[in-house]
N, C-alpha and C. Protein backbone atom coordinates (compact mmCIF):
# COMPACT_ATOMS: atom_id res chain seq x y z
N UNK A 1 -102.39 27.44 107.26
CA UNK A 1 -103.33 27.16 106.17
C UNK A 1 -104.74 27.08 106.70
N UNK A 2 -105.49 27.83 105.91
CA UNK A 2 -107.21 28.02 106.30
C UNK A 2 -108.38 27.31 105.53
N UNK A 3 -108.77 26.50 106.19
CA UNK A 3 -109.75 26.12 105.64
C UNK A 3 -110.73 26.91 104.43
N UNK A 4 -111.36 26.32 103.41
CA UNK A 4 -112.24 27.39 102.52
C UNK A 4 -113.61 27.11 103.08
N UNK A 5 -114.29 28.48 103.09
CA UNK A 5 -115.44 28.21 103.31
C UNK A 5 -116.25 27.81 102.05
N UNK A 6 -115.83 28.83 100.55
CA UNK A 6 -115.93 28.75 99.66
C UNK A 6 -115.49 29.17 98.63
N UNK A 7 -115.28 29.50 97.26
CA UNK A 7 -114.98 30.35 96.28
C UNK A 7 -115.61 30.42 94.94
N UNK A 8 -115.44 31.74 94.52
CA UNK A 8 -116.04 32.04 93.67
C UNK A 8 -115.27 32.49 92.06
N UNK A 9 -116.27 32.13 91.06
CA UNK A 9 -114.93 31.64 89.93
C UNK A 9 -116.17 32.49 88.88
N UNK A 10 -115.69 33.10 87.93
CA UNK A 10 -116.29 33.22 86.34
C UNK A 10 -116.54 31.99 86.06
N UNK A 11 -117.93 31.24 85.48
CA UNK A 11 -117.91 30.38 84.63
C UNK A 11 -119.18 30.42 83.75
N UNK A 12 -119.40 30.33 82.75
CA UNK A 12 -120.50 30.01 81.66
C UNK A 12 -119.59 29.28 80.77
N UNK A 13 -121.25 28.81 79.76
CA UNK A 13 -121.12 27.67 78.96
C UNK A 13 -120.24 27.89 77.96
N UNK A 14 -119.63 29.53 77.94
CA UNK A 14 -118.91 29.77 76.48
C UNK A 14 -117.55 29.97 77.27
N UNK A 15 -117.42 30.07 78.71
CA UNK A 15 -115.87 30.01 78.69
C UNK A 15 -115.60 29.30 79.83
N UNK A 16 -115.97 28.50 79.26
CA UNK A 16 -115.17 26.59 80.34
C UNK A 16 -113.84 26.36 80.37
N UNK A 17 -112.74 27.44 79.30
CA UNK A 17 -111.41 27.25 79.38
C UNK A 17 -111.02 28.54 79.29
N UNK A 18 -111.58 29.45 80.33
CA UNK A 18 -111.10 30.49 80.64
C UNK A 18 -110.68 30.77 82.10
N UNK A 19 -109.88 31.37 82.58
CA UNK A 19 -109.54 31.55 84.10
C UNK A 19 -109.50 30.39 84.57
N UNK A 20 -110.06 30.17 86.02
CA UNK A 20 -110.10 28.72 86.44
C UNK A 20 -111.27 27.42 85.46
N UNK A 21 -111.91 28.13 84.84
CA UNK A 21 -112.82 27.50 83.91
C UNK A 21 -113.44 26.30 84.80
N UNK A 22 -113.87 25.11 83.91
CA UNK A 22 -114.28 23.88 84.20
C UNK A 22 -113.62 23.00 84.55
N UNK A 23 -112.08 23.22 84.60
CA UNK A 23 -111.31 22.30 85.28
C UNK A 23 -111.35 22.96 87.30
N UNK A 24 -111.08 24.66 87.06
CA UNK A 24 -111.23 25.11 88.74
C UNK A 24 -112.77 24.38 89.47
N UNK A 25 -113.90 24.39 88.30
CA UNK A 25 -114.71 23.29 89.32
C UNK A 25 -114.24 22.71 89.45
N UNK A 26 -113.93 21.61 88.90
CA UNK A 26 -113.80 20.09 89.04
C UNK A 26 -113.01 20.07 90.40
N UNK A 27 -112.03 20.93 89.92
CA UNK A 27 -110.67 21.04 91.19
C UNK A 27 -111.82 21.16 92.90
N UNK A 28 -112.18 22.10 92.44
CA UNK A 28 -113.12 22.31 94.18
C UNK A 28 -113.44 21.72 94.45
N UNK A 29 -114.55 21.31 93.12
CA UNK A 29 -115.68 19.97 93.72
C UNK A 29 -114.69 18.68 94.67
N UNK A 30 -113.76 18.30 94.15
CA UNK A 30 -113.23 16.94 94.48
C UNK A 30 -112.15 17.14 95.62
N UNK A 31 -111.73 19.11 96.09
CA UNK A 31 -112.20 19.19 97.28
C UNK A 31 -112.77 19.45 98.83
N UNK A 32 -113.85 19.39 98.08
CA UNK A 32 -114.95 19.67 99.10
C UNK A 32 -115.63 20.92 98.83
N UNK A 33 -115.36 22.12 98.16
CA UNK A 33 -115.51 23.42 98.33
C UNK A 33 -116.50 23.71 97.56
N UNK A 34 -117.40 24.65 98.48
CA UNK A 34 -118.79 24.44 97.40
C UNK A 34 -118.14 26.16 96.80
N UNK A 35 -118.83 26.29 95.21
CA UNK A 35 -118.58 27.08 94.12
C UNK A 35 -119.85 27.98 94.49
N UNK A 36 -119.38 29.53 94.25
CA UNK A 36 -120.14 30.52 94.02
C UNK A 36 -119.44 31.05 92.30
N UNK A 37 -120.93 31.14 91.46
CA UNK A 37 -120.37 31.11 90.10
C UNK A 37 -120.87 32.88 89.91
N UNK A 38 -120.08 33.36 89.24
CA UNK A 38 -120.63 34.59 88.20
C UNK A 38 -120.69 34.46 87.24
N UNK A 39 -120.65 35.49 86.43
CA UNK A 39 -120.84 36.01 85.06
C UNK A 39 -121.61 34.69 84.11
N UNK A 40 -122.96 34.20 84.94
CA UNK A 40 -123.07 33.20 83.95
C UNK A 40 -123.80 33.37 82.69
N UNK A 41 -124.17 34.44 82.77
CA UNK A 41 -124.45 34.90 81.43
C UNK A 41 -123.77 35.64 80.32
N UNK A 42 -122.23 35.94 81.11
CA UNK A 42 -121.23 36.66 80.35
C UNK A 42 -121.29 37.79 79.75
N UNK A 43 -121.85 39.00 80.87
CA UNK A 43 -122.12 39.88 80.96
C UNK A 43 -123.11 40.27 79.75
N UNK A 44 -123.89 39.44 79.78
CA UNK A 44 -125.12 39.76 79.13
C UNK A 44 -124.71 39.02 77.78
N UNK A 45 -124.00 38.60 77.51
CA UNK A 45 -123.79 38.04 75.87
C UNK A 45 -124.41 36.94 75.60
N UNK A 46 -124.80 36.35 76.64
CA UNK A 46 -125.55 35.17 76.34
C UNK A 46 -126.78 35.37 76.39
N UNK A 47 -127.50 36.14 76.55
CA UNK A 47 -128.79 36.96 76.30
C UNK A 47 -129.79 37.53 75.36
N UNK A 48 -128.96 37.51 73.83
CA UNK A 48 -128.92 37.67 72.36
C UNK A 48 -128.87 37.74 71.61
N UNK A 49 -129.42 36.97 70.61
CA UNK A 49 -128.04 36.41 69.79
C UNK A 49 -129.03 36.51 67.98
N UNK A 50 -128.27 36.32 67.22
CA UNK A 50 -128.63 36.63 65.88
C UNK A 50 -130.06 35.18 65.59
N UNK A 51 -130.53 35.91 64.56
CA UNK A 51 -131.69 34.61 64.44
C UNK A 51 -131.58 33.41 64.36
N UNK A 52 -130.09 33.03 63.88
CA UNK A 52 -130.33 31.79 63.65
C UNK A 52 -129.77 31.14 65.13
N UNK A 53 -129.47 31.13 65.92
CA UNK A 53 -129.10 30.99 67.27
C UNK A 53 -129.98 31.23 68.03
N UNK A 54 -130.97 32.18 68.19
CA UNK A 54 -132.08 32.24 68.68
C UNK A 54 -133.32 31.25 68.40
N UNK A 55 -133.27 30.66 67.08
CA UNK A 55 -134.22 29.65 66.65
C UNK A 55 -133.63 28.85 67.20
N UNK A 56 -132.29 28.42 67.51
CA UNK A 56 -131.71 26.66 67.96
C UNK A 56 -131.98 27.04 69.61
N UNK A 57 -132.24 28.08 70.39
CA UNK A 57 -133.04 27.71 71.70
C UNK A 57 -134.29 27.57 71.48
N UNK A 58 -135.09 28.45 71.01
CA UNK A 58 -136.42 28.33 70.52
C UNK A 58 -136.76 26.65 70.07
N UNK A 59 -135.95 25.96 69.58
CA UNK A 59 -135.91 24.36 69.36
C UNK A 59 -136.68 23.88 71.03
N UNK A 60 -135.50 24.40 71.98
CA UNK A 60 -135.49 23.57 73.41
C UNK A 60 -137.08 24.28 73.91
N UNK A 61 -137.54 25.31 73.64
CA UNK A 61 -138.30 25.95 74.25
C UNK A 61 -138.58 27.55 74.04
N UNK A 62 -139.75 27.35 73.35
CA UNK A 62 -139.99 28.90 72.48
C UNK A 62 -140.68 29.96 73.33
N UNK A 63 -140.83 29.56 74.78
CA UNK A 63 -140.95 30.17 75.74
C UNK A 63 -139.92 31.01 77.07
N UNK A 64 -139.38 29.99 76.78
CA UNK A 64 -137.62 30.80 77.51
C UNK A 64 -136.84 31.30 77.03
N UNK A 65 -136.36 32.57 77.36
CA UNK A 65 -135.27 33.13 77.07
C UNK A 65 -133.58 32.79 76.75
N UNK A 66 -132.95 32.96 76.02
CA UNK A 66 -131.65 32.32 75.56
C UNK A 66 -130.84 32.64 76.96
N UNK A 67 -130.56 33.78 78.00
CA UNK A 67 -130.51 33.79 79.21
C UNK A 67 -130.51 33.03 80.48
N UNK A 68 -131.82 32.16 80.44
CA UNK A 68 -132.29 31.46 81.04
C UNK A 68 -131.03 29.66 80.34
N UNK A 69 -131.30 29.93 79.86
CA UNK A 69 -130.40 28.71 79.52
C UNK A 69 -129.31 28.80 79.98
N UNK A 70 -128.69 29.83 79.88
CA UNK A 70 -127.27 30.33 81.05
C UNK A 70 -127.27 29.77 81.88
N UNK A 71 -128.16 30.35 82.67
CA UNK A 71 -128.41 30.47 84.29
C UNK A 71 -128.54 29.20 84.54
N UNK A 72 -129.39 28.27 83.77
CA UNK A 72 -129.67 26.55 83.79
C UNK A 72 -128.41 25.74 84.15
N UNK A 73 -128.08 26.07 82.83
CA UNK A 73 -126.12 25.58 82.60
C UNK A 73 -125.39 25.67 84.01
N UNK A 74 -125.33 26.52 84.22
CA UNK A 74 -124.45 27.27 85.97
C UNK A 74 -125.26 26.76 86.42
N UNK A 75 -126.52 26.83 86.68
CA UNK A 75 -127.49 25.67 88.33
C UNK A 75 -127.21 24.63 88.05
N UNK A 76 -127.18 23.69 87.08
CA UNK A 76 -126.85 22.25 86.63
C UNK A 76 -125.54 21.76 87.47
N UNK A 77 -124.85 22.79 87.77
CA UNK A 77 -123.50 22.09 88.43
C UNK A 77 -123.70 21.73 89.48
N UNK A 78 -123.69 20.23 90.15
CA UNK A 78 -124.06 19.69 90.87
C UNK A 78 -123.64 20.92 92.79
N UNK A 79 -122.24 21.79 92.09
CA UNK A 79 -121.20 21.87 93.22
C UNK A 79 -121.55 23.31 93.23
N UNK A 80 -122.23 23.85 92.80
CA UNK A 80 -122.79 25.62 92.36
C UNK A 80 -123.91 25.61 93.38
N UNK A 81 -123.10 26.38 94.23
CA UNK A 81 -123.88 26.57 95.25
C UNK A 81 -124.98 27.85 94.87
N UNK A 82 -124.13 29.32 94.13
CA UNK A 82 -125.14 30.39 94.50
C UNK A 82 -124.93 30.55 93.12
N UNK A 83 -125.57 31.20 92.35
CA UNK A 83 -125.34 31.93 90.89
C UNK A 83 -125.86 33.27 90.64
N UNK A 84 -124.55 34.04 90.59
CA UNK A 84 -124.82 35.76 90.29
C UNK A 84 -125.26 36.40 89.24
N UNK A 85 -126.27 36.60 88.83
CA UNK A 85 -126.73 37.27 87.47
C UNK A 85 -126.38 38.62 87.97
N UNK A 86 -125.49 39.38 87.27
CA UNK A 86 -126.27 41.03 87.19
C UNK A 86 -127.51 41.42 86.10
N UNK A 87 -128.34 42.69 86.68
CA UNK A 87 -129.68 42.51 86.14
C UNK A 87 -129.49 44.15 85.89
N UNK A 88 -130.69 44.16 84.92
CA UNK A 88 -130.41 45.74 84.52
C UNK A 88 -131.71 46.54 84.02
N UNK A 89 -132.87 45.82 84.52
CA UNK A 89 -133.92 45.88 84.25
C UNK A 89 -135.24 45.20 85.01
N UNK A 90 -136.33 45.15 85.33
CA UNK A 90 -137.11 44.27 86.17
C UNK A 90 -137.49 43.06 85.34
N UNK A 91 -137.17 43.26 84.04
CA UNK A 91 -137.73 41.95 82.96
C UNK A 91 -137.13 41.13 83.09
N UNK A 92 -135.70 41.69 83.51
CA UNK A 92 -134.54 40.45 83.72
C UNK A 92 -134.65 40.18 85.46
N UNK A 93 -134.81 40.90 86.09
CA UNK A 93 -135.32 40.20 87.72
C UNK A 93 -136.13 39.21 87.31
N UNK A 94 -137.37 39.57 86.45
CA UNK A 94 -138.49 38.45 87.08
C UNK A 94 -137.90 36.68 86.26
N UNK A 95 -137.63 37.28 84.85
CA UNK A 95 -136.74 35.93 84.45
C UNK A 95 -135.78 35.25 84.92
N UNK A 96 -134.43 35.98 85.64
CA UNK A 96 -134.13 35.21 86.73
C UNK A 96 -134.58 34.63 87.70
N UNK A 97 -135.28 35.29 88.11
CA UNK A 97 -136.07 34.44 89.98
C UNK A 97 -137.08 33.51 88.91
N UNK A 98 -137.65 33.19 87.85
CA UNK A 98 -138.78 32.29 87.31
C UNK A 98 -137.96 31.07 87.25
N UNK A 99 -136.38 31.07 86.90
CA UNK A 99 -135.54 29.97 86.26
C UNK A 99 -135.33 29.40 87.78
N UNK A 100 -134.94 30.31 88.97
CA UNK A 100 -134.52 29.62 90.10
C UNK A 100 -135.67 29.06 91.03
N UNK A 101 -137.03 29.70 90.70
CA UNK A 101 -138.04 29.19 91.76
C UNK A 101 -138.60 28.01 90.62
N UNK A 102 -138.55 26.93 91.55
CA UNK A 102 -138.84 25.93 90.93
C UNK A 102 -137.82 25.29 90.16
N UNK A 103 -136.56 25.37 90.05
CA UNK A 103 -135.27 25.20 89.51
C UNK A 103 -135.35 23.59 88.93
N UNK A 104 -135.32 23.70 87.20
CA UNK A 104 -135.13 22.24 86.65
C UNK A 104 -133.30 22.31 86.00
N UNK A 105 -133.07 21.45 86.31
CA UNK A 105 -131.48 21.41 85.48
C UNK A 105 -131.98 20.74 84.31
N UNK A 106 -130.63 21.23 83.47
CA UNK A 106 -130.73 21.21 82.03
C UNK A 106 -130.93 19.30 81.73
N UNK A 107 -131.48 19.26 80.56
CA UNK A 107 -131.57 17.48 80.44
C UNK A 107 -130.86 17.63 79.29
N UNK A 108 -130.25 16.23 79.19
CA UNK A 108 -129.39 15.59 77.86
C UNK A 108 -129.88 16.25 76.57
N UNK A 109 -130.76 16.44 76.32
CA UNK A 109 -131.19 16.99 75.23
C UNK A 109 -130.96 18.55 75.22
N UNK A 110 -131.13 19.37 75.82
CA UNK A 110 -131.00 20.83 76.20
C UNK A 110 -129.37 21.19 76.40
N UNK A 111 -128.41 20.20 76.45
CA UNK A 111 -127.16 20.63 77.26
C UNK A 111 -126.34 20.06 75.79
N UNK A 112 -126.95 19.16 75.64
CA UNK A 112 -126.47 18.39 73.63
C UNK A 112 -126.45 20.43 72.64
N UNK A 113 -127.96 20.71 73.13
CA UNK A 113 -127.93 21.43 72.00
C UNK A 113 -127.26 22.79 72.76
N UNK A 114 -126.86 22.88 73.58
CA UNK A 114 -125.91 24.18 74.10
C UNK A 114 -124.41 24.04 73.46
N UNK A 115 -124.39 22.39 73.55
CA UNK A 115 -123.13 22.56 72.77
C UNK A 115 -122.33 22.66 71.44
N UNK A 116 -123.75 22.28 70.54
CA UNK A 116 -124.20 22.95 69.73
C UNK A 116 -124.23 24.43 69.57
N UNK A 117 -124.96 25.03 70.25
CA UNK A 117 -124.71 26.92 69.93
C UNK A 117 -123.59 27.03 70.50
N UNK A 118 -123.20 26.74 70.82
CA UNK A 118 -121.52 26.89 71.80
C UNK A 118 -120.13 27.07 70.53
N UNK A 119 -120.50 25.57 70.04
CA UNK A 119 -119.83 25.56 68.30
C UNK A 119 -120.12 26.35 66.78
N UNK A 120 -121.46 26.48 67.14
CA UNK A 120 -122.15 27.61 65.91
C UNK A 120 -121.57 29.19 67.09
N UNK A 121 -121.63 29.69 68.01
CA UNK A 121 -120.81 31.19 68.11
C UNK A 121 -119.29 30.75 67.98
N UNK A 122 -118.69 30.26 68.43
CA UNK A 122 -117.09 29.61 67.88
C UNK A 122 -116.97 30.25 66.58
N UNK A 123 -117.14 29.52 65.58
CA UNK A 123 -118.22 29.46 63.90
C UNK A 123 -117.87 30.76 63.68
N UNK A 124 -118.25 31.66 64.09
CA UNK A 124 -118.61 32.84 63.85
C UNK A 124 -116.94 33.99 63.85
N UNK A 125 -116.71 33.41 64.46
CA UNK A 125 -115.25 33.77 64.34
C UNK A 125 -114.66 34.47 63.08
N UNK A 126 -114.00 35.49 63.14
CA UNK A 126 -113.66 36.01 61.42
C UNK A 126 -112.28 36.27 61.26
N UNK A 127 -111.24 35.93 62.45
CA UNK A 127 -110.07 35.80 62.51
C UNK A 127 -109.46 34.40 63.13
N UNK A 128 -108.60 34.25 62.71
CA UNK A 128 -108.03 32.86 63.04
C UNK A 128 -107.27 33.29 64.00
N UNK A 129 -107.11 33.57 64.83
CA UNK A 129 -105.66 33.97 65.49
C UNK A 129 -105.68 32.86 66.91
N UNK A 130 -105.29 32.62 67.16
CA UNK A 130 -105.18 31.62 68.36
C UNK A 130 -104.49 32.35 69.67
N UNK A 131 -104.24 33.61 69.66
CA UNK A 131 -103.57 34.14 70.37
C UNK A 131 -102.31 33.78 71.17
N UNK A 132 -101.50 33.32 70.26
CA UNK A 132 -99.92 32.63 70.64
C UNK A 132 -98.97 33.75 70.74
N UNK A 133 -99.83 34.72 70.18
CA UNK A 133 -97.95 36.15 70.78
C UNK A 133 -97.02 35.53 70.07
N UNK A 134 -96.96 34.75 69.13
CA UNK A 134 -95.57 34.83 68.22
C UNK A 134 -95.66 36.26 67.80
N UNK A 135 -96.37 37.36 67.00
CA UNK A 135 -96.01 38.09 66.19
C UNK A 135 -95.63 39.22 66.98
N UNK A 136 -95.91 38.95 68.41
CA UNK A 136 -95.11 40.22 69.69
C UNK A 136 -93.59 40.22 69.39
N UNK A 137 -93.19 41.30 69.77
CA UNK A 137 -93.80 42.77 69.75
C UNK A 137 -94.13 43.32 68.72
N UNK A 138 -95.22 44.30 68.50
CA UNK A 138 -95.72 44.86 67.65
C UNK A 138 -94.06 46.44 67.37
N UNK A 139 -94.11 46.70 66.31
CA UNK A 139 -92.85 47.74 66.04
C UNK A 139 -93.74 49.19 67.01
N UNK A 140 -95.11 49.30 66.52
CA UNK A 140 -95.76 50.19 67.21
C UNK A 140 -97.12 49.68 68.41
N UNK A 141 -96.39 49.11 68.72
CA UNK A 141 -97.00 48.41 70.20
C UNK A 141 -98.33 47.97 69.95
N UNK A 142 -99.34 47.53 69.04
CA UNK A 142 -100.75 46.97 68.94
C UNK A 142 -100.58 45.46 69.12
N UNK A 143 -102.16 46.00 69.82
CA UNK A 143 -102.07 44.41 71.43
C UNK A 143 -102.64 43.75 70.19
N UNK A 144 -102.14 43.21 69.31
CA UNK A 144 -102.80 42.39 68.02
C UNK A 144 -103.42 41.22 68.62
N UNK A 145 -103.15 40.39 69.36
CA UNK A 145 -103.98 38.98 69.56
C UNK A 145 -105.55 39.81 70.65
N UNK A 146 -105.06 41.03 71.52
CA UNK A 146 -106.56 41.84 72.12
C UNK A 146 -107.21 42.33 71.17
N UNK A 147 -106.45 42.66 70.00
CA UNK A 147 -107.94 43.65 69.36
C UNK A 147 -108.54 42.37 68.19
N UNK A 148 -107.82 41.55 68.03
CA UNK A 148 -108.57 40.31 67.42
C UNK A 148 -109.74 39.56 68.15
N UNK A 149 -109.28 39.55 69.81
CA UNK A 149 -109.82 38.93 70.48
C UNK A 149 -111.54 39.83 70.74
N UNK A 150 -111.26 41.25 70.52
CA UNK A 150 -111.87 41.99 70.68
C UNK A 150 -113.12 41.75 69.34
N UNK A 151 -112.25 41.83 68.27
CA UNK A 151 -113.03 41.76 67.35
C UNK A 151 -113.98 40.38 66.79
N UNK A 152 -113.30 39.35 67.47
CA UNK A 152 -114.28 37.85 67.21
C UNK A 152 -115.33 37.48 67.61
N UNK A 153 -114.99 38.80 69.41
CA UNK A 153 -116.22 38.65 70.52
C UNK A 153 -117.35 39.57 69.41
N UNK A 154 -117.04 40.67 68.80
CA UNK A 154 -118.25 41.34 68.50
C UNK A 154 -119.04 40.26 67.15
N UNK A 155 -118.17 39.79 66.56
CA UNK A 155 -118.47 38.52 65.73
C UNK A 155 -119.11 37.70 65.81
N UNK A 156 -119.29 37.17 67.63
CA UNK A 156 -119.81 36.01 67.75
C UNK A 156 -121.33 36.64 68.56
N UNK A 157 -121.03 37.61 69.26
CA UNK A 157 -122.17 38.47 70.03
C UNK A 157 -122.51 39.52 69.59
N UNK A 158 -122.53 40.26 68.43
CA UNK A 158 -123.14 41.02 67.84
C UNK A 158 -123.27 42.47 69.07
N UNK A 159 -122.47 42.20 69.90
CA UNK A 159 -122.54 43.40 71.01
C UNK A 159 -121.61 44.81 70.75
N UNK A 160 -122.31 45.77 70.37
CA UNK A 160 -121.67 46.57 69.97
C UNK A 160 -120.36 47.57 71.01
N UNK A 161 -121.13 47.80 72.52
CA UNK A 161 -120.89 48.07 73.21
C UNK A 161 -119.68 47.49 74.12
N UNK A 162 -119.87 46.57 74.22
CA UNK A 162 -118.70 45.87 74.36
C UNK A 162 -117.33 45.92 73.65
N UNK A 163 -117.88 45.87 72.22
CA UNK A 163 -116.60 46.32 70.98
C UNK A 163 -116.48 47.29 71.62
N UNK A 164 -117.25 48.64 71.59
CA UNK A 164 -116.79 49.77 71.82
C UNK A 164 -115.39 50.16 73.28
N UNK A 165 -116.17 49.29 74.26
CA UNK A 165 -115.32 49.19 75.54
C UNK A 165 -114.35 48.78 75.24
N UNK A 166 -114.20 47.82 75.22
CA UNK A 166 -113.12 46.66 74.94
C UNK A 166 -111.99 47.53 73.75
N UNK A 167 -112.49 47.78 72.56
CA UNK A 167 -111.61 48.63 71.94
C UNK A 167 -110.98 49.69 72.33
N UNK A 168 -111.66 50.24 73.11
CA UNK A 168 -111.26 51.91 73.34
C UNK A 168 -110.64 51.34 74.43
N UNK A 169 -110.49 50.15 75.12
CA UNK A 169 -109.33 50.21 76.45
C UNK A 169 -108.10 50.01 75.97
N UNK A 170 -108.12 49.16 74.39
CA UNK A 170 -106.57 49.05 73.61
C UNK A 170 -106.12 50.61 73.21
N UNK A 171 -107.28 51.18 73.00
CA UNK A 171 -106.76 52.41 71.76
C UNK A 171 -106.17 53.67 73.29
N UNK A 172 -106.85 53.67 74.63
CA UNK A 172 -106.19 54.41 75.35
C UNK A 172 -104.92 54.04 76.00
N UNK A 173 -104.84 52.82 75.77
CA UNK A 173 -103.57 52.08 76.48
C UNK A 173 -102.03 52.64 75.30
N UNK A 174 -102.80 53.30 74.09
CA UNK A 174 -101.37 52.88 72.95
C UNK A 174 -101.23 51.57 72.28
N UNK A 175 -102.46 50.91 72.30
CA UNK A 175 -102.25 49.90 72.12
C UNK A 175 -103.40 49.77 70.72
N UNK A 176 -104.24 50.20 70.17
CA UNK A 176 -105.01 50.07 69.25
C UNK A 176 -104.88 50.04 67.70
N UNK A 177 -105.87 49.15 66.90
CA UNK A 177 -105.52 48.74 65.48
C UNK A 177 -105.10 50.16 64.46
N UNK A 178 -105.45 51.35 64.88
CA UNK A 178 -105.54 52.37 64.05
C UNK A 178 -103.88 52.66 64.27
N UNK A 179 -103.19 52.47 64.96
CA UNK A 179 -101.98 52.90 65.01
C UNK A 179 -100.70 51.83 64.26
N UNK A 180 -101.49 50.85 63.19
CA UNK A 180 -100.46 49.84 62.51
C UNK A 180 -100.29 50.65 61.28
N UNK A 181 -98.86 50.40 61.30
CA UNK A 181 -98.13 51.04 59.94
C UNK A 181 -97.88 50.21 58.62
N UNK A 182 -98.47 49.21 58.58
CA UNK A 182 -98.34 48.26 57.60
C UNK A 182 -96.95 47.75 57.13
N UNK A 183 -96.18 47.78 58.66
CA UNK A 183 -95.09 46.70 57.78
C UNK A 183 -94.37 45.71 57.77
N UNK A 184 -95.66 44.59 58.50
CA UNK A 184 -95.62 43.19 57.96
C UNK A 184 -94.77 42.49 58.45
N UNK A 185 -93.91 42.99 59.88
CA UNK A 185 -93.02 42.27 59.98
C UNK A 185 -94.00 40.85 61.57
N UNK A 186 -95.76 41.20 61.78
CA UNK A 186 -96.14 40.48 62.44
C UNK A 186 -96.55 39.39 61.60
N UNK A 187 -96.26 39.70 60.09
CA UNK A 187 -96.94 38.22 59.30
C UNK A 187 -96.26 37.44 59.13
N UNK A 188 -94.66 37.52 59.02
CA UNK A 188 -93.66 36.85 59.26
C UNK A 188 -93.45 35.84 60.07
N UNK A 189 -94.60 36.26 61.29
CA UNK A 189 -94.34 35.46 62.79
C UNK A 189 -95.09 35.14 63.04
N UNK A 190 -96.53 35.04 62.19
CA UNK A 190 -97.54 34.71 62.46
C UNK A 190 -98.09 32.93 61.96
N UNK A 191 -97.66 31.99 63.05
CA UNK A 191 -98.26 30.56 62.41
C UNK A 191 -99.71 30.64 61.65
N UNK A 192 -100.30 31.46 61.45
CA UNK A 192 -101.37 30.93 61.19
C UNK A 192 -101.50 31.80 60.02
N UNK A 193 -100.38 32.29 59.47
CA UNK A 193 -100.46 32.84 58.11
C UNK A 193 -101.57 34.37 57.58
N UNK A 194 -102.07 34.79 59.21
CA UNK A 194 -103.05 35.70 59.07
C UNK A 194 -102.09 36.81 58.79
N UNK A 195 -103.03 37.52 57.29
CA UNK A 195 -102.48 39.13 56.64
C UNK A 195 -102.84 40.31 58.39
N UNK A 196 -102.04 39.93 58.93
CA UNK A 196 -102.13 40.88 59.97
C UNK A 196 -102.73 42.17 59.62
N UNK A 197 -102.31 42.98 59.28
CA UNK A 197 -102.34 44.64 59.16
C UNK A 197 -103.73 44.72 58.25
N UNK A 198 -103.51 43.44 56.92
CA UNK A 198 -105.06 43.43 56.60
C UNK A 198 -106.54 43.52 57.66
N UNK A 199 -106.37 42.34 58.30
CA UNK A 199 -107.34 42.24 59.33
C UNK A 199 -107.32 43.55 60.31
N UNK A 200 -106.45 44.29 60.67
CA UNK A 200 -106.18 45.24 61.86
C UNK A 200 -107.04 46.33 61.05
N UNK A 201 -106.74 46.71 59.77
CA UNK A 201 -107.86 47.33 59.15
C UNK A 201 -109.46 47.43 58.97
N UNK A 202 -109.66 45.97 58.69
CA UNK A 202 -111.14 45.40 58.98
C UNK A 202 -111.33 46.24 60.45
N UNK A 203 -110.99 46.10 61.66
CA UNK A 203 -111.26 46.04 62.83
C UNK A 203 -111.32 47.94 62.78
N UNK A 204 -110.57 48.50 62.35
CA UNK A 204 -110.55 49.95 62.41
C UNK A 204 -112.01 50.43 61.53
N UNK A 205 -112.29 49.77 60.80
CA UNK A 205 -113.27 50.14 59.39
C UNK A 205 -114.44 49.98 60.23
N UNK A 206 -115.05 48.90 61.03
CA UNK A 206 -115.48 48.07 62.17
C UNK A 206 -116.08 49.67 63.36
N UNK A 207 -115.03 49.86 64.08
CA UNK A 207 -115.25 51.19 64.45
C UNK A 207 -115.54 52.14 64.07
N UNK A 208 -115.26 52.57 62.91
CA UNK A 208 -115.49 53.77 62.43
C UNK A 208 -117.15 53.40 62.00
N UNK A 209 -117.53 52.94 61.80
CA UNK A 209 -118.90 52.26 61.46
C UNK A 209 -119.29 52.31 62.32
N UNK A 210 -119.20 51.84 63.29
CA UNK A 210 -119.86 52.05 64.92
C UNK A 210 -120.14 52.97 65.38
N UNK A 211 -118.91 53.87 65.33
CA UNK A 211 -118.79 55.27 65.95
C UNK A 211 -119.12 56.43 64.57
């Protein structure tokens, strides 16, 4: 058994119960292992957001970027040693290096209202599905709790591109909403009473709009 020098985990403010999430800090921190964080902006999703979400940072500061609050969130961890932005532009270099030179962590008031937008994109949600795989197997194989999952993210992040990715990796797999035959035997199994094949439609209508 080898000592860690360190490790490195996905974490932002919108998925603290994803992968190792906010419990894999905690776990390191207590022992010993200092955290290298990514995706703290969640591949850009935390970067843009519809007006009324953009006004509740604009609250904390009508000078910083909704981004920058990311990056805050992830430096705030006492045990976050390095934090990886990918950048895709020099506008976003210089806003990153502005948040880290001179580095303030987030205050009670700023981290109150993250959790706040945290619950307003939640909110935004347009399927209930909790992704429990009761209604697996599909008769014609659709990853129903992925393309929901697919479709809540474009819901809550308005990212089109992402839909697009994210969809088209179900629809090349055999796995996509356009291939449900409507017959209902996932509503049967579904706790949460969602018109399956209804919604799988929305999500096809969704694309075709896109594309």
């Amino acid at each position: 058994m080898f000592n860690w020098d360190f490790c490195m985990i996905q974490l932002n403010y919108m998925d603290t119960d994803i992968q190792q999430g906010i419990e894999g800090y905690h776990i390191m921190t207590e022992k010993g292992i200092p955290v290298m964080i990514m995706e703290p902006v969640k591949g850009g999703n935390l970067a843009k957001f519809n007006d009324e979400v953009t006004a509740m940072f604009a609250e904390l500061d009508p000078n910083a970027s909704p981004a920058s609050f990311a990056l805050r969130w992830a430096g705030s961890l006492p045990n976050a040693k390095v934090v990886l932005s990918g950048m895709s532009s020099m506008e976003q270099v210089e806003d990153n290096i502005s948040v880290f030179d001179g580095f303030k962590p987030l205050s009670d008031a700023e981290t109150e209202m993250i959790n706040c937008i945290k619950s307003k994109l939640e909110s935004y949600s347009v399927v209930p599905c909790t992704a429990c795989k009761y209604c697996m197997p599909c008769p014609v194989n659709v990853d129903i709790a992925g393309v929901f999952g697919t479709f809540n993210h474009h819901a809550m992040y308005s990212n089109d591109g992402a839909f697009n990715w994210m969809l088209g990796e179900a629809k090349r797999a055999g796995k996509g909403p356009e291939l449900c035959i409507d017959c209902g035997v996932c509503v049967t199994k579904c706790p949460q009473k969602i018109d399956i094949p209804s919604r799988l439609k929305d999500v096809v209508a969704l694309d075709e709009k896109l594309n």
